[in-house]
N, C-alpha and C. Protein backbone atom coordinates (compact mmCIF):
# COMPACT_ATOMS: atom_id res chain seq x y z
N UNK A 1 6.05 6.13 -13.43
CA UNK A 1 5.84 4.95 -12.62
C UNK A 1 6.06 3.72 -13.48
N UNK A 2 6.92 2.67 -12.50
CA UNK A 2 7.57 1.27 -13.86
C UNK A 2 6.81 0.65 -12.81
N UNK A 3 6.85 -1.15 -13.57
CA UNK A 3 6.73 -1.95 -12.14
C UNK A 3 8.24 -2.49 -12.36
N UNK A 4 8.58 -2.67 -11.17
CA UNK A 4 10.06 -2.93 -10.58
C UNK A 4 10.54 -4.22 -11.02
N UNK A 5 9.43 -5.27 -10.89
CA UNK A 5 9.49 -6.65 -10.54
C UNK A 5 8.53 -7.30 -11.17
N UNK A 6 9.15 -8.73 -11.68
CA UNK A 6 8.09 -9.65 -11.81
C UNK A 6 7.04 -9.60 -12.60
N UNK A 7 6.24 -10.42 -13.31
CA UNK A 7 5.29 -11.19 -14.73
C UNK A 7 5.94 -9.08 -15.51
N UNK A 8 5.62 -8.17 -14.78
CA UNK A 8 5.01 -7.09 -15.75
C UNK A 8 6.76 -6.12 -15.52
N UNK A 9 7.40 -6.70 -15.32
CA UNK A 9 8.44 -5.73 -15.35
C UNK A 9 8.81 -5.04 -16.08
N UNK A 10 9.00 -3.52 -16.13
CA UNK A 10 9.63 -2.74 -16.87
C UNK A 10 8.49 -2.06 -17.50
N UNK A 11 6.91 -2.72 -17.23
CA UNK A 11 6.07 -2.28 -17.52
C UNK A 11 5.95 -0.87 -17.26
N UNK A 12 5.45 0.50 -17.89
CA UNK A 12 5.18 1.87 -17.65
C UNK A 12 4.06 1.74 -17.22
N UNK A 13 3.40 2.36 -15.79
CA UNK A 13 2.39 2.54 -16.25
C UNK A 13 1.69 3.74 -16.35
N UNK A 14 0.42 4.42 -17.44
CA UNK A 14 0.15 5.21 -17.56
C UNK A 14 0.05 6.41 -16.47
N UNK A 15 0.18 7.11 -16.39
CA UNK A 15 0.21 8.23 -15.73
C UNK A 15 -1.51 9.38 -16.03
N UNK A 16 -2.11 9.54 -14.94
CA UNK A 16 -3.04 10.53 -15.05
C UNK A 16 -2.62 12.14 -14.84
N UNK A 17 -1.95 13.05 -14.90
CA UNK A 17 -1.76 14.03 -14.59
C UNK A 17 -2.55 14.49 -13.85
N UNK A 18 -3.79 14.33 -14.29
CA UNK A 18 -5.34 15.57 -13.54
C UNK A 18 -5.34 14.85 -12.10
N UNK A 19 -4.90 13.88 -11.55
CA UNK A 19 -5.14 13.04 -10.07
C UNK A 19 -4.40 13.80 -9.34
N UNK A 20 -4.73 13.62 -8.14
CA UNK A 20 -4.06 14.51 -6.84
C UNK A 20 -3.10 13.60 -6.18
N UNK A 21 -2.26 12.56 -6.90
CA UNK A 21 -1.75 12.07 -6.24
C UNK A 21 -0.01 11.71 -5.95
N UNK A 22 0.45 11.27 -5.29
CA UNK A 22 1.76 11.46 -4.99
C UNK A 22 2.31 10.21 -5.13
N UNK A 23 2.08 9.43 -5.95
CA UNK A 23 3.26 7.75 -6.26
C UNK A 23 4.17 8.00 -5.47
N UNK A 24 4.60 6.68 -4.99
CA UNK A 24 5.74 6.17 -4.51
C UNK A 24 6.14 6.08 -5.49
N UNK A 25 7.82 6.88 -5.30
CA UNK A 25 8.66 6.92 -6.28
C UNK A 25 9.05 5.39 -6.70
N UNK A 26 10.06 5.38 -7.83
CA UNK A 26 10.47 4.01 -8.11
C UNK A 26 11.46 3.89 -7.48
N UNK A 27 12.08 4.67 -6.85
CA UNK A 27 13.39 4.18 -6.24
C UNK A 27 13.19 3.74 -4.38
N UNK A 28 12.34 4.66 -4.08
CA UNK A 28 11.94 4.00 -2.80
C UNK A 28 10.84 3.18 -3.04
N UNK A 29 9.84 2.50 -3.90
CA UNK A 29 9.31 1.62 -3.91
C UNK A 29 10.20 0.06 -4.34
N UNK A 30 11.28 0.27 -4.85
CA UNK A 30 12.59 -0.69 -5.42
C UNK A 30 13.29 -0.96 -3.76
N UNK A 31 13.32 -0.15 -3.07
CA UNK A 31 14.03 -0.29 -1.59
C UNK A 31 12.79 -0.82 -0.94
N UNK A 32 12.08 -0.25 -0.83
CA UNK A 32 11.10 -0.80 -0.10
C UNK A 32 10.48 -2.58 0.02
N UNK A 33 10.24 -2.90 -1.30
CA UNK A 33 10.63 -4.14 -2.02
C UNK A 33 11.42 -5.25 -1.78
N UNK A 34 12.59 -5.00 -1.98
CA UNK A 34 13.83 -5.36 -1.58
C UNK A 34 13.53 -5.76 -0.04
N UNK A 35 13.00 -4.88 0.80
CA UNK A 35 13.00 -5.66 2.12
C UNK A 35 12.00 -6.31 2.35
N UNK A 36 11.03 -5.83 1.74
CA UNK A 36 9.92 -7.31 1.58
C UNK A 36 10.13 -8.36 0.62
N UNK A 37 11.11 -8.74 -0.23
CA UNK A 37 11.58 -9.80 -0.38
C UNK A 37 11.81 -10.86 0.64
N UNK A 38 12.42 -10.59 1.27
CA UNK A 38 12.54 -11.52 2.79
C UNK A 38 11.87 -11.35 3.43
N UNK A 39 10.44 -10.70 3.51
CA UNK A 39 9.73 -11.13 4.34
C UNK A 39 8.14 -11.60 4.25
N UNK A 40 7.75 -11.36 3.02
CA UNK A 40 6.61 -11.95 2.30
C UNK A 40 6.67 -13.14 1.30
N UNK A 41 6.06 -14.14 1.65
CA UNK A 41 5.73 -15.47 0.29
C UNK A 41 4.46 -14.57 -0.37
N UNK A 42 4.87 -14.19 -1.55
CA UNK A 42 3.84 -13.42 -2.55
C UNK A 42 2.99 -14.26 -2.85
N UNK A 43 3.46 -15.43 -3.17
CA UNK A 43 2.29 -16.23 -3.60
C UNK A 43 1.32 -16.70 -2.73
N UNK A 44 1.56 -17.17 -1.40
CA UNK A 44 0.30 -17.23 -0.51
C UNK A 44 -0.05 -15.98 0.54
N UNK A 45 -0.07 -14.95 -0.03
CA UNK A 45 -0.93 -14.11 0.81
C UNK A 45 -1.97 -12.91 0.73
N UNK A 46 -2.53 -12.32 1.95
CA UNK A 46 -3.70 -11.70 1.17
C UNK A 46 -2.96 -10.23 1.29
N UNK A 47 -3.03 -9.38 0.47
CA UNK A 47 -2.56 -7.60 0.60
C UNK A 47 -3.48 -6.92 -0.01
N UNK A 48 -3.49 -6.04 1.41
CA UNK A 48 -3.94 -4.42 1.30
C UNK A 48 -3.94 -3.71 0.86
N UNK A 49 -3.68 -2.42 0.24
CA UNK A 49 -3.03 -1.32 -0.56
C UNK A 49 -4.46 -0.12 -0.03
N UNK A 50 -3.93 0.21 1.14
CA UNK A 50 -5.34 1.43 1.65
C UNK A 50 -4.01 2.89 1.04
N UNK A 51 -5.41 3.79 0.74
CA UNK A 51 -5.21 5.12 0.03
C UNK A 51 -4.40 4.94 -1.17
N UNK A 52 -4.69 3.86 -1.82
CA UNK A 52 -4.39 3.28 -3.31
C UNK A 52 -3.62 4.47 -4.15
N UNK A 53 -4.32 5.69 -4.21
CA UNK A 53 -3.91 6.68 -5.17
C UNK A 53 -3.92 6.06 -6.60
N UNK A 54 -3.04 5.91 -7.08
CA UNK A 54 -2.84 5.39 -8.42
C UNK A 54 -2.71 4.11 -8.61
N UNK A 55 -2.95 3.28 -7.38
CA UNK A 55 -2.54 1.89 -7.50
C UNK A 55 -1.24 0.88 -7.75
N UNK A 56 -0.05 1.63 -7.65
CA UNK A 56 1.22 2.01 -7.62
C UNK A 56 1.43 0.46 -7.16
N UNK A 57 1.53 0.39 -5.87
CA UNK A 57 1.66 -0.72 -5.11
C UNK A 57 0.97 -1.71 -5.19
N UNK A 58 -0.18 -1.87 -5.23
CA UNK A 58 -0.82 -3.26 -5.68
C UNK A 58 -0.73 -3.41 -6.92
N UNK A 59 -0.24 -2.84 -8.36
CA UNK A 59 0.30 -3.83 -9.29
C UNK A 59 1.35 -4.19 -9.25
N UNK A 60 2.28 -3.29 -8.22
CA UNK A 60 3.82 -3.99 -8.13
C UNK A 60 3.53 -5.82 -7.20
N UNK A 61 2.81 -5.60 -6.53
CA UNK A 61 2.03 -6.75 -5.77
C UNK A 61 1.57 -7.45 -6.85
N UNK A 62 0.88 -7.29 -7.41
CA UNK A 62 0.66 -8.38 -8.27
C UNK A 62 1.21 -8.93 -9.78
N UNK A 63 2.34 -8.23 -9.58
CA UNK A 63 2.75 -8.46 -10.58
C UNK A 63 3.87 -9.61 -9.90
N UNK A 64 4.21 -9.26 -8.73
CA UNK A 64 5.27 -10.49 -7.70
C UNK A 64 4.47 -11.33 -7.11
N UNK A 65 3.47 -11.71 -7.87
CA UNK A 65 2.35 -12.96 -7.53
C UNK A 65 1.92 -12.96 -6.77
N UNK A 66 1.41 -11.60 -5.90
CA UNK A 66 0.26 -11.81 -5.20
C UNK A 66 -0.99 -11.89 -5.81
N UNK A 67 -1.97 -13.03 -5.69
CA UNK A 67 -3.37 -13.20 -6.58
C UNK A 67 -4.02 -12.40 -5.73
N UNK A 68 -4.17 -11.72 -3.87
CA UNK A 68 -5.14 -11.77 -3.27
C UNK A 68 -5.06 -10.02 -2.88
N UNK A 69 -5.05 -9.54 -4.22
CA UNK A 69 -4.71 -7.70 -3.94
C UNK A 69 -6.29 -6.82 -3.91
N UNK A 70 -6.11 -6.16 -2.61
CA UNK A 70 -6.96 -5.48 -2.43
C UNK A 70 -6.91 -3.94 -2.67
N UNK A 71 -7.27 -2.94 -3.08
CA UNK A 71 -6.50 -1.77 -3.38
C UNK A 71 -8.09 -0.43 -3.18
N UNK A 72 -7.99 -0.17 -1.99
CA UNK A 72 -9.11 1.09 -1.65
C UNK A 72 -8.75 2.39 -1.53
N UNK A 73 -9.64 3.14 -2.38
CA UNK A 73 -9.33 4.32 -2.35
C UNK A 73 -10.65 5.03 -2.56
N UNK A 74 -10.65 6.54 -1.85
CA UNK A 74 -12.08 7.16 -1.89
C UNK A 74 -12.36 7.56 -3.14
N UNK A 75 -11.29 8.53 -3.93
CA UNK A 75 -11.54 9.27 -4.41
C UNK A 75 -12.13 8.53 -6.26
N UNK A 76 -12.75 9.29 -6.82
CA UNK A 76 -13.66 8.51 -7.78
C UNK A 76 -12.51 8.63 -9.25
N UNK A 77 -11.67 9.43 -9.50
CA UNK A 77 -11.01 9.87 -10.23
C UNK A 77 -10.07 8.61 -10.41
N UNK A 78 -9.43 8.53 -9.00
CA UNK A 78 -8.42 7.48 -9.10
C UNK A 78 -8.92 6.58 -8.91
N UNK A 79 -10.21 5.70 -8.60
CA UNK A 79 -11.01 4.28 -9.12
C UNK A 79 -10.82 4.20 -10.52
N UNK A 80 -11.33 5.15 -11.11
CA UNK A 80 -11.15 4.62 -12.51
C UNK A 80 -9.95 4.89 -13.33
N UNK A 81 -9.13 5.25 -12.71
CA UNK A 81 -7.34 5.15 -13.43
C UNK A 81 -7.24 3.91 -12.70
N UNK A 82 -7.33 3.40 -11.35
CA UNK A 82 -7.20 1.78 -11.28
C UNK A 82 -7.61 0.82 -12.00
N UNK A 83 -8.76 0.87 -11.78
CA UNK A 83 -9.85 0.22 -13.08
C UNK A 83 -9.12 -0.22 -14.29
N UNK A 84 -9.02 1.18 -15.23
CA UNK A 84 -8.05 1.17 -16.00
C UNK A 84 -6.54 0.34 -16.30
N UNK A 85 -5.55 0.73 -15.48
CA UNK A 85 -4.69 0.18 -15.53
C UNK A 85 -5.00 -1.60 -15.19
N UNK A 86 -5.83 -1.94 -13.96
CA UNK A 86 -5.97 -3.16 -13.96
C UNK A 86 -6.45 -4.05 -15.48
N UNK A 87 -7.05 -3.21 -16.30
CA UNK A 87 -7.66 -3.92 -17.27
C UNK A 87 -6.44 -4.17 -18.42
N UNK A 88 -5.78 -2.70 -18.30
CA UNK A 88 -4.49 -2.71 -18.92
C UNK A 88 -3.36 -4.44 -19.27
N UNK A 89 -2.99 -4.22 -17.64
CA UNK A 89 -2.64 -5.25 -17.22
C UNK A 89 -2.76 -6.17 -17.53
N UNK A 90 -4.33 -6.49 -16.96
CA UNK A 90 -5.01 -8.01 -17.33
C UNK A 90 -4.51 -8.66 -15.51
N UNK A 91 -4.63 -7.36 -14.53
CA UNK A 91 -4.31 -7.92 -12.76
C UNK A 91 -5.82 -8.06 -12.64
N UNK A 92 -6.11 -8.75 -11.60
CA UNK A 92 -7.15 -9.26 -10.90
C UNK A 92 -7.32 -8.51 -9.61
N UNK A 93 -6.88 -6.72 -9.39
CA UNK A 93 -6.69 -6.60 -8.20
C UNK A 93 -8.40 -6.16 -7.65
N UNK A 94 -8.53 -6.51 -6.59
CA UNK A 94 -10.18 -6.08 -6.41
C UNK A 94 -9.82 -4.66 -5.74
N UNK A 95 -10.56 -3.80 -6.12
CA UNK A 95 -10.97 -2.12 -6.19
C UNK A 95 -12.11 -1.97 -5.33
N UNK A 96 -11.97 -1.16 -4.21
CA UNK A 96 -12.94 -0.86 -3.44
C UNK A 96 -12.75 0.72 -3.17
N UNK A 97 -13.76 1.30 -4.00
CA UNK A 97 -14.33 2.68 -3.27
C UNK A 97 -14.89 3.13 -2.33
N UNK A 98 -13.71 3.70 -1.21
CA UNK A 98 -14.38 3.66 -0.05
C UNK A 98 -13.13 4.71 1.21
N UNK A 99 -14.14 5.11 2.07
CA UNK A 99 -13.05 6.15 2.71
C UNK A 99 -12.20 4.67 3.87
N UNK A 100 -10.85 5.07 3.75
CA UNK A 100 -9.96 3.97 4.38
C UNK A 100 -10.58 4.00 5.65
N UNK A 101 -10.84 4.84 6.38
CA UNK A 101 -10.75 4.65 7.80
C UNK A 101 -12.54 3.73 8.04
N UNK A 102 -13.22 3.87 7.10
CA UNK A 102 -14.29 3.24 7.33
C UNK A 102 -14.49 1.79 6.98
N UNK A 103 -13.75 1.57 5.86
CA UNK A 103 -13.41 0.61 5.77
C UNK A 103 -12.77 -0.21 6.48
N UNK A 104 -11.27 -0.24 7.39
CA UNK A 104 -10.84 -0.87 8.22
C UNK A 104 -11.76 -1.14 9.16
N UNK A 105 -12.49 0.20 9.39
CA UNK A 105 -13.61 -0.29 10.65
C UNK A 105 -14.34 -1.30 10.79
N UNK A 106 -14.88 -1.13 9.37
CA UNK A 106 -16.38 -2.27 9.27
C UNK A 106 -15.93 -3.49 8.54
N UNK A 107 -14.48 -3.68 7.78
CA UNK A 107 -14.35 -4.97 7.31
C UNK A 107 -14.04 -6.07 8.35
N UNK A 108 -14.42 -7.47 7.63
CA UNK A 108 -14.62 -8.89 8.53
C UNK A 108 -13.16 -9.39 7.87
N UNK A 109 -12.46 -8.76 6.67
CA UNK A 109 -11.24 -9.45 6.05
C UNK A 109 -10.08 -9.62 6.82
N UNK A 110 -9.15 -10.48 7.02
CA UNK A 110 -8.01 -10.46 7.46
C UNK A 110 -6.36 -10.24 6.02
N UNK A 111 -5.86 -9.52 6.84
CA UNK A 111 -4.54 -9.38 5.48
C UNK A 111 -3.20 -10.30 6.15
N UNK A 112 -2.66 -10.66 5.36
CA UNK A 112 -1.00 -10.81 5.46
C UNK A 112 -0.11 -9.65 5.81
N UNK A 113 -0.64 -8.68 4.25
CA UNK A 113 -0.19 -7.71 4.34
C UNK A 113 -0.87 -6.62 3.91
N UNK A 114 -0.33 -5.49 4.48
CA UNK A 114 -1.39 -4.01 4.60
C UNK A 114 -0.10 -3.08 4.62
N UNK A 115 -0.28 -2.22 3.46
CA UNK A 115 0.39 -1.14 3.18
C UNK A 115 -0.15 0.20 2.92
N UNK A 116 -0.48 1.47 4.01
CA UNK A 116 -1.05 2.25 3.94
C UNK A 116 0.14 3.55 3.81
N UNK A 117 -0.67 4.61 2.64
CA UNK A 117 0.01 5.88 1.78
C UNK A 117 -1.05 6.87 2.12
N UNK A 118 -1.40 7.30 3.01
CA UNK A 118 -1.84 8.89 3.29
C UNK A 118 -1.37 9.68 2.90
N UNK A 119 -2.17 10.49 2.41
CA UNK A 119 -1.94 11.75 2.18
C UNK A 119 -1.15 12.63 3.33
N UNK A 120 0.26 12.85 2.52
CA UNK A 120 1.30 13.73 4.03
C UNK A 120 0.56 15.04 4.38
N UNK A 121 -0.57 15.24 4.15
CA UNK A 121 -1.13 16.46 4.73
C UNK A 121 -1.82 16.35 5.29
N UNK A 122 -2.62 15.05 5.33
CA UNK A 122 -3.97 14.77 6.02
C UNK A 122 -4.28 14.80 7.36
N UNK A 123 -5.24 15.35 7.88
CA UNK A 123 -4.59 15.54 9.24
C UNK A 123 -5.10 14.63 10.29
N UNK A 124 -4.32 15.09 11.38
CA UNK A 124 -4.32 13.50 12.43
C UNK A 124 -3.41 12.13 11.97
N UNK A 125 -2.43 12.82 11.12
CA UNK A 125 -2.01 11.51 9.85
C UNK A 125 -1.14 10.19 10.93
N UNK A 126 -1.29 10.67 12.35
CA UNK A 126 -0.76 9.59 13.05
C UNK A 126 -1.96 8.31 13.37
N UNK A 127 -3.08 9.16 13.24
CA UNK A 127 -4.37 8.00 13.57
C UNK A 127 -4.39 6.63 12.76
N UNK A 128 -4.03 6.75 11.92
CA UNK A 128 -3.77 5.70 10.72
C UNK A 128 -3.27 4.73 11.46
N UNK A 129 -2.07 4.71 12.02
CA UNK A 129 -2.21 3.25 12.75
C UNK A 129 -2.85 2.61 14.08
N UNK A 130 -3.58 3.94 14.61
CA UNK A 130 -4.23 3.01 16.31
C UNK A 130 -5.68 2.19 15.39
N UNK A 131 -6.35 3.15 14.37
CA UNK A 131 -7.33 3.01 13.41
C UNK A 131 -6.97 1.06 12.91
N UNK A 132 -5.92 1.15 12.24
CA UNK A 132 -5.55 -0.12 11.95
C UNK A 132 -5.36 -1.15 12.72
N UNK A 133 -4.70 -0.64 13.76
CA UNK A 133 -4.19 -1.69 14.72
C UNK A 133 -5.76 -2.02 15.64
N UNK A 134 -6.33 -1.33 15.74
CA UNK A 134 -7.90 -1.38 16.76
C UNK A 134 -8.63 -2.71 15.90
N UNK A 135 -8.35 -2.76 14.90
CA UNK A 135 -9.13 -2.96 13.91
C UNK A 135 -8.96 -4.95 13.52
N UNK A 136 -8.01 -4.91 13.89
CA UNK A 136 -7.21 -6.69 14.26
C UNK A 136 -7.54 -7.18 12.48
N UNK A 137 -7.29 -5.86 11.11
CA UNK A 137 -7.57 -6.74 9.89
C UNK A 137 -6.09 -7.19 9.66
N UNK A 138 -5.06 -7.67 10.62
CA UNK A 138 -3.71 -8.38 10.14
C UNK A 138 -3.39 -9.68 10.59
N UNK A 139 -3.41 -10.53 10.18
CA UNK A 139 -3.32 -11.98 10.75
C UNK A 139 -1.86 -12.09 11.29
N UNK A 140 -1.78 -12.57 12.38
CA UNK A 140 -0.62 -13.17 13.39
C UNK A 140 0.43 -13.40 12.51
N UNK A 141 1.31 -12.61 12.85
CA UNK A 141 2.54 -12.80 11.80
C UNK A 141 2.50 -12.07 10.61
N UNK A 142 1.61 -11.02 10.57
CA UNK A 142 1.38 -9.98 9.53
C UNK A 142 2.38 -8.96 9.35
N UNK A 143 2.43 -8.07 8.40
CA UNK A 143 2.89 -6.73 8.30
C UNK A 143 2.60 -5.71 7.90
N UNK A 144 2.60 -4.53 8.63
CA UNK A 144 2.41 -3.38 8.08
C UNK A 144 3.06 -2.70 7.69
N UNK A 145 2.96 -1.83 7.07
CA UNK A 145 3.77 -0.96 6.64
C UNK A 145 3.33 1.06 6.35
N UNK A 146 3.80 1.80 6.68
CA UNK A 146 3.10 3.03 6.58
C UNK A 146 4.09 4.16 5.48
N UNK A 147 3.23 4.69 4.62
CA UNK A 147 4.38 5.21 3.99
C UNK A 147 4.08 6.93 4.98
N UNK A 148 5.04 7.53 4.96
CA UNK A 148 5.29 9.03 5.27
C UNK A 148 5.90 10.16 5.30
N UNK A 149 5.91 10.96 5.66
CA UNK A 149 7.50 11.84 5.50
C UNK A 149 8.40 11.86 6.89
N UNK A 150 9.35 12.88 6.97
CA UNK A 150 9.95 12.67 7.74
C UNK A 150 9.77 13.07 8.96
N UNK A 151 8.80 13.99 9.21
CA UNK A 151 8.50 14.18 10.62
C UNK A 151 7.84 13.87 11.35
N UNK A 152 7.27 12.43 10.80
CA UNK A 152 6.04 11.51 11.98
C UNK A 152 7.04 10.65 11.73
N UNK A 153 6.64 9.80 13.35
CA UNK A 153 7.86 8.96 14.22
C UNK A 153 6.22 7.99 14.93
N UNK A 154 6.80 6.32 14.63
CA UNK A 154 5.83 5.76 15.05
C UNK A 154 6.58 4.66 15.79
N UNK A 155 7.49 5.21 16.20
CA UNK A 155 8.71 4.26 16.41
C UNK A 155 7.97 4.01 18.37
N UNK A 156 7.30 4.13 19.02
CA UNK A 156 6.62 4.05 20.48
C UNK A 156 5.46 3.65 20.04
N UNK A 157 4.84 3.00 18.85
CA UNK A 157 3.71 2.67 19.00
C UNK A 157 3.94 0.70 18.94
N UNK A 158 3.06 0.13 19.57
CA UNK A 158 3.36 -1.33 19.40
C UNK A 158 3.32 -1.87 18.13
N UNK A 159 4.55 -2.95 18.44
CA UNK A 159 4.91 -3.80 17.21
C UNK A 159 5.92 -3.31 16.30
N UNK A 160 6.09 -2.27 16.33
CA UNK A 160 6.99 -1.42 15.52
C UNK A 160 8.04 -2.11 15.43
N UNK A 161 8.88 -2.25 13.84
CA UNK A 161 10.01 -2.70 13.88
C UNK A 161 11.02 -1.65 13.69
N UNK A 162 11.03 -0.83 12.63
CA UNK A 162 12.24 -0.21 12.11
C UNK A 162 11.59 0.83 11.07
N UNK A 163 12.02 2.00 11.05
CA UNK A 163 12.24 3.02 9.92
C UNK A 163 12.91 3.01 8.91
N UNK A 164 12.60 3.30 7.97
CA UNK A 164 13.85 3.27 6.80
C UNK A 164 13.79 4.92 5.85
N UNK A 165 14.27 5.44 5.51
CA UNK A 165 14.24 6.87 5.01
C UNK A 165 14.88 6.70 4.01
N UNK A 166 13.99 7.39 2.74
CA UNK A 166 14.35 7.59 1.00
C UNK A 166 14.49 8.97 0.47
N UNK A 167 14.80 9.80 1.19
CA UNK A 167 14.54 11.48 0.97
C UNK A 167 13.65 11.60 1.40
N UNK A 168 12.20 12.59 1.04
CA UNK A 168 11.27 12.57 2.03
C UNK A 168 10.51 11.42 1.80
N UNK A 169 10.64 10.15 1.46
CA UNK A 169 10.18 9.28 1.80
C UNK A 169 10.17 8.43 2.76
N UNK A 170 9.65 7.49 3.49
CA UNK A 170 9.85 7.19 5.21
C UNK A 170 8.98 6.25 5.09
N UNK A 171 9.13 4.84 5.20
CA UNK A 171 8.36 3.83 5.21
C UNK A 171 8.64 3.39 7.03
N UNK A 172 7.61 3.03 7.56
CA UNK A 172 7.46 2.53 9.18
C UNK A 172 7.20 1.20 8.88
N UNK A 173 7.87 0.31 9.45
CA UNK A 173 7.32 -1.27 9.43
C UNK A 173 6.57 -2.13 11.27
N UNK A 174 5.84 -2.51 10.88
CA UNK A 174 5.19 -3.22 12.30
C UNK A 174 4.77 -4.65 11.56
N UNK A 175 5.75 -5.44 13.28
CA UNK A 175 5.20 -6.99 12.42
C UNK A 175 4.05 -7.66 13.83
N UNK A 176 3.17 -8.36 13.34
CA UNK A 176 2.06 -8.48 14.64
C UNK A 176 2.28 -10.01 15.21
């Protein structure tokens, strides 16, 4: 895992082996990117990063000047490889331990942007967005984004813009 972009580029960052988790590759996180270039001002907005895993995405976020990175994840293993790397860094991303779906529930926060990475096994893995969307944490003119594989289709749910496919990678975009 590099960051792609911006203050920390080219940066490595450490790798945990013992974590259960599945990074977004660099090449579909570099595509992925790329189309949020045109559509996020990094510098004024607030982002999400639910099922964090390794935190992959919110240092690429803050390293493209987002100050307002939020990055939740349950599991206790990968808090403190975030932890870690944030200190690494020297990012400011705030770390919340906590199961995603409870969190969307009960938070009062609003995002810009919200980028959620489930686990492709998890099940019900389509709930993730009525969960989000019920939940109104995206301010008017927001975006989401869902990472997944290739055989969930969210393309009939509202707001939906477009699919994009990286091998089994599959990012869903919804703008509100």
């Amino acid at each position: 895992m590099r960051i792609i972009s911006g203050k920390y580029k080219g940066r490595v960052l450490a790798q945990n082996k013992k974590l259960k988790a599945r990074p977004t590759t660099d090449k579909a996180k570099e595509a992925l990117f790329n189309i949020l270039n045109f559509e996020l001002d990094y510098e004024n907005i607030k982002a999400l990063d639910l099922f964090s895993g390794t935190g992959n995405i919110s240092f690429e976020l803050a390293s493209r000047g987002v100050d307002d990175v939020t990055a939740v994840e349950v599991r206790f293993d990968h808090i403190k490889h975030i932890y870690k790397l944030n200190s690494d860094l020297g990012t400011n991303v705030k770390i919340v331990k906590s199961d995603v779906f409870k969190f969307v529930e009960k938070t009062s926060l609003k995002f810009d942007f919200v980028f959620a990475d489930p686990p492709f096994d998890m099940e019900n893995f389509e709930t993730i967005f009525d969960v989000i969307n019920k939940s109104e944490i995206i301010n008017k003119g927001g975006l989401l984004v869902i990472e997944h594989g290739p055989r969930i289709s969210f393309s009939r749910q509202n707001n939906f813009l477009e699919k994009r496919n990286y091998g089994k990678v599959n990012f869903s975009f919804f703008k509100y």
